[in-house]
Protein backbone atom coordinates (compact mmCIF):
# COMPACT_ATOMS: atom_id res chain seq x y z
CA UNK A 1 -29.39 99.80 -78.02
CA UNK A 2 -26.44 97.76 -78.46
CA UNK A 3 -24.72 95.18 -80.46
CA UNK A 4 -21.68 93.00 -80.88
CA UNK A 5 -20.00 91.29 -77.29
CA UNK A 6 -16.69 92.55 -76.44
CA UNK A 7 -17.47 90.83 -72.94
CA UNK A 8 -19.49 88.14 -71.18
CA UNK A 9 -19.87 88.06 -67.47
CA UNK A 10 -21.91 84.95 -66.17
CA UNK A 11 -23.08 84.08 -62.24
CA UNK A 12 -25.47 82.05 -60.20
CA UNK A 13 -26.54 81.70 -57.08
CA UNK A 14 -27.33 83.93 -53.95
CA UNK A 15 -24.60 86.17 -55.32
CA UNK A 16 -24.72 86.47 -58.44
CA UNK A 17 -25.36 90.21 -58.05
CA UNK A 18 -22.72 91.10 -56.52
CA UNK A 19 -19.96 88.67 -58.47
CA UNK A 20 -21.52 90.75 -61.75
CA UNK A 21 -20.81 94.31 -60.00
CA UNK A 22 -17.50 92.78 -59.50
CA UNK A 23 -17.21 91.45 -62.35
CA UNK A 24 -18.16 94.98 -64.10
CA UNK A 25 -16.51 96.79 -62.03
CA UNK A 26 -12.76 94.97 -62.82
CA UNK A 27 -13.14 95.74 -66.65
CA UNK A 28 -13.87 98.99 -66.35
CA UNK A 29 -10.97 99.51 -64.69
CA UNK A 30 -8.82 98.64 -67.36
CA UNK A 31 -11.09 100.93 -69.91
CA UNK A 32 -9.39 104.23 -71.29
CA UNK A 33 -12.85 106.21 -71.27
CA UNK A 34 -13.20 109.58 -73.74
CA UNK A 35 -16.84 110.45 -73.17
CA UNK A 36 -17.61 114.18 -75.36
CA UNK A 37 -21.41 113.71 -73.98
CA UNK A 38 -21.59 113.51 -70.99
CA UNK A 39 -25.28 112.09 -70.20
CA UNK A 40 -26.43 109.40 -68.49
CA UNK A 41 -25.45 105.82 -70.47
CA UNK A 42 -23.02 107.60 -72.72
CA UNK A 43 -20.14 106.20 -71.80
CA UNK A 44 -19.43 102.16 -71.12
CA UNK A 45 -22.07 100.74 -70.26
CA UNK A 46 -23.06 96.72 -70.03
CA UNK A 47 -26.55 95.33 -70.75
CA UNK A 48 -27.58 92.49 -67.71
CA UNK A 49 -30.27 90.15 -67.26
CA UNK A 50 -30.85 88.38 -63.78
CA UNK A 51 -32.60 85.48 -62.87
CA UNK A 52 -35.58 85.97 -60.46
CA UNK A 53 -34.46 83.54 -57.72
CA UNK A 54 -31.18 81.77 -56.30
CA UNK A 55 -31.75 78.26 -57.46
CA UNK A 56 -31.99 78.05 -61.04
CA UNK A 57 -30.75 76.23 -64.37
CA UNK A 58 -30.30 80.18 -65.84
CA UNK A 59 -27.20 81.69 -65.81
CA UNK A 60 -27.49 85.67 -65.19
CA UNK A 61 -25.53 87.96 -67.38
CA UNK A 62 -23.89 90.97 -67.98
CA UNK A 63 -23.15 91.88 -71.61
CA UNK A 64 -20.38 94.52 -72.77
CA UNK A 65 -21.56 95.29 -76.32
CA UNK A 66 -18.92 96.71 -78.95
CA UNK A 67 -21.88 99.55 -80.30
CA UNK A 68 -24.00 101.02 -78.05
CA UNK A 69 -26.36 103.59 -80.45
CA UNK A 70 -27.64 105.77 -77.67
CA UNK A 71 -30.27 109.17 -77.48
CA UNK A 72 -31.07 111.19 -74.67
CA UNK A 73 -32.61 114.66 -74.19
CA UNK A 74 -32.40 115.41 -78.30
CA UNK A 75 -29.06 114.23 -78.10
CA UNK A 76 -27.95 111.15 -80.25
CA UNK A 77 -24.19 109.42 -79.46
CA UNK A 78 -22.39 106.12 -81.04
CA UNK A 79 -20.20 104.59 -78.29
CA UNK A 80 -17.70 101.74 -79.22
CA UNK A 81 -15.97 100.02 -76.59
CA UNK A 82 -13.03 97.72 -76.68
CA UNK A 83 -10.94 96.24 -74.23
CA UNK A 84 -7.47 97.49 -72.88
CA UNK A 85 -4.18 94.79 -71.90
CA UNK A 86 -4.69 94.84 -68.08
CA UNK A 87 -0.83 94.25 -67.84
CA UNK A 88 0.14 98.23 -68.84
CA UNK A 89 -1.37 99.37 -65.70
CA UNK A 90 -1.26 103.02 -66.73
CA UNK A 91 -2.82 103.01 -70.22
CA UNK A 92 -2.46 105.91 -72.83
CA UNK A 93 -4.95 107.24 -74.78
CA UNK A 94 -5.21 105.99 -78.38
CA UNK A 95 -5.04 107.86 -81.03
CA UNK A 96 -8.89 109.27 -81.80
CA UNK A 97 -9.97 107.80 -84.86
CA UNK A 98 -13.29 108.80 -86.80
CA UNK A 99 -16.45 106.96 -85.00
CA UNK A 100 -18.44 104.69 -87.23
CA UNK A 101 -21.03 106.88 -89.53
CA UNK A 102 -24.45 105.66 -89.53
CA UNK A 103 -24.22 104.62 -92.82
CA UNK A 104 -21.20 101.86 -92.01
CA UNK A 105 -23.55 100.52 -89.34
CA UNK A 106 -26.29 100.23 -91.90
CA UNK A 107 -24.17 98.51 -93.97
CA UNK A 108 -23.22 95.79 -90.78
CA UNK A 109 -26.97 94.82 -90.81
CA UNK A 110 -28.63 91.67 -92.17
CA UNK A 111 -31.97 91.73 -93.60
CA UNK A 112 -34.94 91.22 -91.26
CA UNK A 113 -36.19 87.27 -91.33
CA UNK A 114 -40.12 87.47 -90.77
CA UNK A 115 -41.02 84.04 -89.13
CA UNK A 116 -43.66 81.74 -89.81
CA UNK A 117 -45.53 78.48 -88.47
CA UNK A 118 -46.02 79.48 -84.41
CA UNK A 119 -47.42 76.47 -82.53
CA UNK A 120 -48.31 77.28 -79.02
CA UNK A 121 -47.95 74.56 -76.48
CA UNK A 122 -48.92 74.73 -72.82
CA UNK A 123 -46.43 75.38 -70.51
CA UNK A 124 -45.58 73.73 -66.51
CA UNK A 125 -49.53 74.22 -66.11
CA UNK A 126 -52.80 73.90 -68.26
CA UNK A 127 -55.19 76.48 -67.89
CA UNK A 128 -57.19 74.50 -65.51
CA UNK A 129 -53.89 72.74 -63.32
CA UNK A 130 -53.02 76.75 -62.74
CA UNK A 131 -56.59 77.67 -61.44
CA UNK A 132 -56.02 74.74 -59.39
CA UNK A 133 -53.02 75.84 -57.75
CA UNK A 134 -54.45 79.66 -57.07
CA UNK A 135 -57.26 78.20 -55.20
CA UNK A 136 -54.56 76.31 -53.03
CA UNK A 137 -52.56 78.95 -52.64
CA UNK A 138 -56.06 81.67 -51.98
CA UNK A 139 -56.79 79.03 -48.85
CA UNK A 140 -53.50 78.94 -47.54
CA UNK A 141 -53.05 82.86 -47.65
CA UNK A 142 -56.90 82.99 -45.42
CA UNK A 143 -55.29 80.40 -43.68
CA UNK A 144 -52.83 82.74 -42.29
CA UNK A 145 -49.27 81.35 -44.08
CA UNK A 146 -48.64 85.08 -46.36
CA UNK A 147 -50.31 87.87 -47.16
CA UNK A 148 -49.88 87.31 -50.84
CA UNK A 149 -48.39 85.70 -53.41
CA UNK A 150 -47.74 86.18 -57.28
CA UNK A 151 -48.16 83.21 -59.58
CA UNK A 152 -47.05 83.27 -62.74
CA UNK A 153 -47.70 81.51 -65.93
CA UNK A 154 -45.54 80.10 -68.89
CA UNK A 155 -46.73 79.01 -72.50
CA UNK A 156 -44.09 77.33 -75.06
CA UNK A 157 -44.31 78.61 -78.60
CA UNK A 158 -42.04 76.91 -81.55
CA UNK A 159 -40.98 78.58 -84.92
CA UNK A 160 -39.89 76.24 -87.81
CA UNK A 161 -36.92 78.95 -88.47
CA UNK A 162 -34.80 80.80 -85.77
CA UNK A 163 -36.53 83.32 -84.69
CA UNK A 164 -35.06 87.32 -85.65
CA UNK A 165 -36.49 88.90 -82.54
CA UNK A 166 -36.34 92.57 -84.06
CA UNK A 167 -39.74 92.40 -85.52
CA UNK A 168 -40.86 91.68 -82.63
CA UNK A 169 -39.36 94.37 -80.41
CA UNK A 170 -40.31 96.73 -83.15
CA UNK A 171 -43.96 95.46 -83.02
CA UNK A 172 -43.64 95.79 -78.88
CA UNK A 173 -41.99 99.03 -78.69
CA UNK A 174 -44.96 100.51 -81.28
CA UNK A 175 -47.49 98.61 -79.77
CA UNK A 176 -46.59 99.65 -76.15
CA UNK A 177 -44.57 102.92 -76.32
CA UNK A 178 -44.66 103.79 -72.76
CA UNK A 179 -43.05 100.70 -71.25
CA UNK A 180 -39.51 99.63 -71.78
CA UNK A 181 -38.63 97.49 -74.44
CA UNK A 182 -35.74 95.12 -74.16
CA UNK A 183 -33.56 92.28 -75.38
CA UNK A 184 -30.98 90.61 -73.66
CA UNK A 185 -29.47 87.57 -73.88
CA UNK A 186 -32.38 86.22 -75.84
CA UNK A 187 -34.74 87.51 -72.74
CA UNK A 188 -37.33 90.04 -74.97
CA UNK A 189 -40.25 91.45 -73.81
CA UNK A 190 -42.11 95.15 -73.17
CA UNK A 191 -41.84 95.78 -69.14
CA UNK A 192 -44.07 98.68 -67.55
CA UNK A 193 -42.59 98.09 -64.22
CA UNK A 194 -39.25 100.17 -63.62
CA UNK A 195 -37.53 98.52 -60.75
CA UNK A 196 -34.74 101.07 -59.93
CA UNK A 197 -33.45 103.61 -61.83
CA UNK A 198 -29.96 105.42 -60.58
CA UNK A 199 -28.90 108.66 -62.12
CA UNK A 200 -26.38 111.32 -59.89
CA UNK A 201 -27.67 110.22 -56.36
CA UNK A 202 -31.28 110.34 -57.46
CA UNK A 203 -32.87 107.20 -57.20
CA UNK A 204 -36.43 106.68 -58.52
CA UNK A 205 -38.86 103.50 -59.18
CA UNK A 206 -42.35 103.00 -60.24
CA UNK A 207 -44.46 100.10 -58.43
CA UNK A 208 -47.37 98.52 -60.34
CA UNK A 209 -49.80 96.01 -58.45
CA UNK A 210 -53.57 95.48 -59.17
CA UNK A 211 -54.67 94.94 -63.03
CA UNK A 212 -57.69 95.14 -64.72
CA UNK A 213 -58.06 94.06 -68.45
CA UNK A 214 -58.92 96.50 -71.22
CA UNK A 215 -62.19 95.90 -72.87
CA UNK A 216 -61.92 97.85 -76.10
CA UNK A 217 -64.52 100.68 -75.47
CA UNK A 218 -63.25 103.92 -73.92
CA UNK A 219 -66.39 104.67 -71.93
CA UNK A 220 -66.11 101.04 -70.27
CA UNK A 221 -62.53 101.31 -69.50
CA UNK A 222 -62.85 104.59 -67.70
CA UNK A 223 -65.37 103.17 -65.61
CA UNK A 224 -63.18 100.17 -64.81
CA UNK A 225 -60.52 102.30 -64.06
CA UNK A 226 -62.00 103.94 -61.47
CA UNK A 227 -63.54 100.46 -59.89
CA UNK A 228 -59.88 99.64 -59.71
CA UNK A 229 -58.72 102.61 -58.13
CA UNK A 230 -61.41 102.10 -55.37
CA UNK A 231 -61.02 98.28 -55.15
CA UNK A 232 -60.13 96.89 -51.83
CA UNK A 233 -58.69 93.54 -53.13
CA UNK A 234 -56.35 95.40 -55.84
CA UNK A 235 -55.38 98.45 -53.21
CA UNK A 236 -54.04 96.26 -50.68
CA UNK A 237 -52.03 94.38 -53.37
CA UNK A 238 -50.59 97.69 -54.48
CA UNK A 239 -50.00 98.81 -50.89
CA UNK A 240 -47.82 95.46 -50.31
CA UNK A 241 -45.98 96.27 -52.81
CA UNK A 242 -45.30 99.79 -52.48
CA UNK A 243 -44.64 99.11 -48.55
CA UNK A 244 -41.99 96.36 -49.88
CA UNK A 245 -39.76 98.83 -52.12
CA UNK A 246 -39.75 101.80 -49.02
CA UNK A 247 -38.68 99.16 -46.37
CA UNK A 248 -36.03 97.91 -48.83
CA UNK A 249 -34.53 101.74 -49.43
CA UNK A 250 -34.78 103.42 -45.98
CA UNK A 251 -31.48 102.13 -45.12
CA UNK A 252 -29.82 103.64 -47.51
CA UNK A 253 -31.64 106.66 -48.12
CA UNK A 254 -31.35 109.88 -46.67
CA UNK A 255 -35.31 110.46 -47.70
CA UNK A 256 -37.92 108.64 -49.56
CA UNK A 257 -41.12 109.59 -51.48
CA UNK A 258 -44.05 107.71 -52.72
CA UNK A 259 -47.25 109.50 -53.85
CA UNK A 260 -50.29 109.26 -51.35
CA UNK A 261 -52.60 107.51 -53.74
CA UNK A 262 -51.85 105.30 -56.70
CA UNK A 263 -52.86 106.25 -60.00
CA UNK A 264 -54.26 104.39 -62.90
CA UNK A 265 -51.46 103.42 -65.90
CA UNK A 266 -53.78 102.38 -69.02
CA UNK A 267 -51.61 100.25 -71.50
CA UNK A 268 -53.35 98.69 -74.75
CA UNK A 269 -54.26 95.76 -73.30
CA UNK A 270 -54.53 96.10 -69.35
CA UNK A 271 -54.64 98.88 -66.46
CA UNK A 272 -52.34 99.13 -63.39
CA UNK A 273 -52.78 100.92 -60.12
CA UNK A 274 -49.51 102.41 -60.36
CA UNK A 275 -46.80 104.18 -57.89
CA UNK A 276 -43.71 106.24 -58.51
CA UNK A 277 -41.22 106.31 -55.78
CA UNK A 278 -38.08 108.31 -55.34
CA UNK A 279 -35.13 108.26 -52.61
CA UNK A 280 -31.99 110.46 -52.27
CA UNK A 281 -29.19 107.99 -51.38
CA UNK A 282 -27.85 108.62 -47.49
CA UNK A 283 -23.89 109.90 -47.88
CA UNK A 284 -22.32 106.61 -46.45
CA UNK A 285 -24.05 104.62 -49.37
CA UNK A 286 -23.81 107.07 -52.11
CA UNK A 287 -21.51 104.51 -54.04
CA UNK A 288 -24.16 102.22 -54.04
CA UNK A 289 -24.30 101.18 -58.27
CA UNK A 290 -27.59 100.83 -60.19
CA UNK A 291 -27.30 96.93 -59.59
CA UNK A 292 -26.44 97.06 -56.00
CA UNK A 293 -29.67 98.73 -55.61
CA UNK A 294 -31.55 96.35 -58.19
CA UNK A 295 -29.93 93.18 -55.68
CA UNK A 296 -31.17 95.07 -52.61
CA UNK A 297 -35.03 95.54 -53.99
CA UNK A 298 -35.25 92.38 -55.42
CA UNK A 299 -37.86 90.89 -55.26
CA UNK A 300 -40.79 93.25 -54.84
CA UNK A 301 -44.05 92.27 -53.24
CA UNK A 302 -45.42 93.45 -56.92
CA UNK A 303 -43.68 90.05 -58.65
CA UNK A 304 -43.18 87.90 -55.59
CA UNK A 305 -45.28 88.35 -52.12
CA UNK A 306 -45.34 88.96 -48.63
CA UNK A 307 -44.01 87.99 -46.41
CA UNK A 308 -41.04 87.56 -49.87
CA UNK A 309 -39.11 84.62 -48.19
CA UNK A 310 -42.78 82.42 -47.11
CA UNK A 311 -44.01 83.39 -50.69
CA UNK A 312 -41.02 82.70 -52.33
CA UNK A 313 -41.49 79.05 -51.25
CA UNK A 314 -45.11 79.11 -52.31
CA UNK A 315 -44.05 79.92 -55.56
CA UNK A 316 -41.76 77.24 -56.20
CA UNK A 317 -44.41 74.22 -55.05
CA UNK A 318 -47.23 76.29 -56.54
CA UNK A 319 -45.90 76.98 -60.01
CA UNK A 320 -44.14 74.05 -60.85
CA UNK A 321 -42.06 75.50 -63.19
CA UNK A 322 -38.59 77.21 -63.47
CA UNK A 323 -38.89 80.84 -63.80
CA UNK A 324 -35.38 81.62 -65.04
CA UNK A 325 -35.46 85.40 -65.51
CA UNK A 326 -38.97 86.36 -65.98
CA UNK A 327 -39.97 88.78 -63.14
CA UNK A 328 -35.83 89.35 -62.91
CA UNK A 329 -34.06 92.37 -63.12
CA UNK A 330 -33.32 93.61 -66.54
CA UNK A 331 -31.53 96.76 -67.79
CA UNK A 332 -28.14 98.14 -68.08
CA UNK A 333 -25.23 99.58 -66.14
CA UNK A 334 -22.72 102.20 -66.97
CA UNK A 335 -19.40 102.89 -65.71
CA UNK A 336 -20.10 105.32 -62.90
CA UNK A 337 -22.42 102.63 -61.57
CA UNK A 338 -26.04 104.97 -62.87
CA UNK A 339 -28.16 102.79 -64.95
CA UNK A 340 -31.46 101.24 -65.09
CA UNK A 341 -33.21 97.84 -64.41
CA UNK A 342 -36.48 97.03 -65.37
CA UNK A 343 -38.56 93.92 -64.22
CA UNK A 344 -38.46 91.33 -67.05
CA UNK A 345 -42.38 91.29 -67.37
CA UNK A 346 -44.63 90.39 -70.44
CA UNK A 347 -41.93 88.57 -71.91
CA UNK A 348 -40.69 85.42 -73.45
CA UNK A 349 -36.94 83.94 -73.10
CA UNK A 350 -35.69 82.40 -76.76
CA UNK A 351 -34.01 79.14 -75.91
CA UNK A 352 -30.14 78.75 -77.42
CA UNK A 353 -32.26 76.66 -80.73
CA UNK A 354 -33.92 80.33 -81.46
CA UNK A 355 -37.12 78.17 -82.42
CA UNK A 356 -38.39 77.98 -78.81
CA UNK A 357 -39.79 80.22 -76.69
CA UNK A 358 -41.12 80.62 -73.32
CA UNK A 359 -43.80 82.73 -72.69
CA UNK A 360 -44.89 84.52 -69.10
CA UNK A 361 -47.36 86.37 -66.70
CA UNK A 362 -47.95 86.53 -63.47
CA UNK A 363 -50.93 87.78 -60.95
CA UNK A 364 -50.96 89.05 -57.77
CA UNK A 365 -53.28 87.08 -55.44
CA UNK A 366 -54.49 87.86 -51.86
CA UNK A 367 -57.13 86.68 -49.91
CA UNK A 368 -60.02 88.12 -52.00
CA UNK A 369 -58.64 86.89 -55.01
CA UNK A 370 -61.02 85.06 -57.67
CA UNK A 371 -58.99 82.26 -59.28
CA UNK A 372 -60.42 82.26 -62.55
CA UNK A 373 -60.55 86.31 -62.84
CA UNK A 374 -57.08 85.71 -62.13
CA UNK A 375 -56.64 83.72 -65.38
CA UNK A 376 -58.37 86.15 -67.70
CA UNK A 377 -55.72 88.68 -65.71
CA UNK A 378 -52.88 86.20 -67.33
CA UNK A 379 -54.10 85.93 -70.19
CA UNK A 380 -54.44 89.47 -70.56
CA UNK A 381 -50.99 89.59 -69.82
CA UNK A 382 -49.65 87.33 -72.27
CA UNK A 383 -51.20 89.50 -75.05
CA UNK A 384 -48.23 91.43 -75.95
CA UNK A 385 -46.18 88.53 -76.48
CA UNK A 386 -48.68 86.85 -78.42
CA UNK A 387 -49.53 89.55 -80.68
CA UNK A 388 -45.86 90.17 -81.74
CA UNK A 389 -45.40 86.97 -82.04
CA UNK A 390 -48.46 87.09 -84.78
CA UNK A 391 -49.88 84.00 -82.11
């Protein structure tokens, strides 16, 4: 986790990728780096948050924070950063001065604000407008246009006081502690789905398509979870996906590996068919960075469709709504280009006011899709939010 900015990187647009690698890439240059750890994220590193498509009123962002509190393997490490003059082009090294104890960064810390008053207002869509559209979209995929398409949801929520958001990543990350919890930019949320994660060469991701809801009772959620893992409907979703992310790394990968079968991921409040990949990256691309990989696997089938340009299009007359960076990448980047980048899922982005919110989930739907099964799948995916958000 980090805090403070001693840098801001904005970009837009088809490239906006690749303008934040450069971006990234630049300052670091001019950084003076004394690392004693030596792990994964223990040196520079910059927070990022990317907006799921091209055209957009969202900026993306990289963020340079001036802490970064980090653990890893039993290990815990403070990392400050600050900039160096780019004009003395062969820096020295300062003079090492004692890190910041615990206790000063304790002291740096303003009381939590609990908020009050939620109203929930619908979003782009009511309930029944959005069932609407997933019954247009269900006859144009049997139709023959794609093979599927994900279509997501917003809510609006308003606080009468700015909104502190670390109550509610500490209710998330208790609530859900085997998903990634994150916050950048005012983008929050708890995200099972790890898009790409680089570390030394090794590349790994896990894929999650087809959902089920949890019911509460153990007995009835085993049995669901094995319907799911034998479903048709939620098996070829999950194969479109996986399929997407191993045509997307072969050309860069000496060799891939997915498991043969999916297996089931139970969270608190829904179950996944779920798929963990992992690639060794070929020689000629093995300076490919964390977020050159993240722009070359995004999107997924698992948070857009296939074929990804046809549903992309679908999306944006289906949804009627902006989706800034839900279903974006999200995660951070250090200096040697490892990092990792989750999928900004069951999340909600705070507007600049910090007293609104936008709320989202999305489905996967295919041909044998039921339209209003798919909105008790939404719904079950806007739990998290709602419950830390007391909603």
């Amino acid at each position: 986790m980090g805090w403070g900015q001693v840098a801001r990187f904005t970009s837009s647009g088809p490239d906006r990728f690749a303008d934040a690698m450069g971006a990234w890439r630049e300052f670091t240059e001019h950084l003076v780096v004394r690392d004693e750890v030596g792990l994964p994220g223990s040196g520079p590193v910059a927070f990022g948050a990317f907006t799921f498509a091209p055209a957009t009123s969202a900026p993306s962002v990289l963020l340079v924070p001036e802490v970064v509190l980090g653990s890893r393997d039993g290990r815990t490490w403070i990392t400050t950063v600050s900039p160096v003059d780019p004009v003395d082009e062969k820096p020295s090294l300062p003079p090492l001065g004692p890190a910041p104890t615990l206790a000063q960064l304790r002291e740096q810390v303003s009381p939590l604000r609990p908020h009050r008053g939620v109203q929930v207002l619908p979003g782009a869509l009511n309930a029944d407008e959005w069932v609407e559209q997933v019954e247009r979209v269900i006859a144009r995929i049997r139709r023959g246009d794609v093979a599927k398409v994900v279509m997501a949801r917003e809510e609006h929520a308003q606080v009468t006081e700015e909104l502190d958001v670390r109550p509610v990543l500490t209710q998330l990350a208790h609530a859900y502690p085997t998903t990634w919890t994150f916050a950048v930019d005012g983008l929050i949320g708890a995200t099972p789905e790890l898009l790409v994660r680089r570390e030394r060469g090794l590349v790994s991701s896990r894929v999650l398509a087809g959902t089920i809801p949890r019911t509460g009772d153990d007995e009835a959620d085993l049995t669901h979870a094995a319907s799911l893992a034998r479903s048709s409907k939620d098996l070829e979703e999950h194969e479109f996906a996986v399929q997407s992310l191993m045509d997307s790394l072969r050309p860069v990968a000496a060799s891939t590996n997915a498991q043969d079968a999916p297996f089931v991921l139970h969270l608190p409040n829904v179950m996944h068919l779920a798929t963990d990949v992992t690639a060794v990256l070929a020689t000629e691309h093995a300076d490919l960075s964390s977020l050159d990989l993240a722009a070359r696997l995004h999107p997924t089938a698992a948070v857009c469709g296939t074929p990804t340009p046809e549903a992309a299009e679908m999306i944006a007359e289906h949804e009627q709504m902006d989706r800034g960076r839900y279903a974006g990448p999200v995660g951070w980047i250090g200096a040697d280009g490892d990092g990792e980048w989750g999928i900004a899922l069951r999340c909600a982005q705070v507007e600049p006011s910090g007293r609104e919110l936008r709320l989202f989930a999305g489905c996967g739907i295919v041909a044998a899709s039921d339209p209003v099964a798919e909105l008790g799948e939404a719904e079950a995916k806007l739990a998290p939010m709602r419950a830390a958000l007391r909603i």
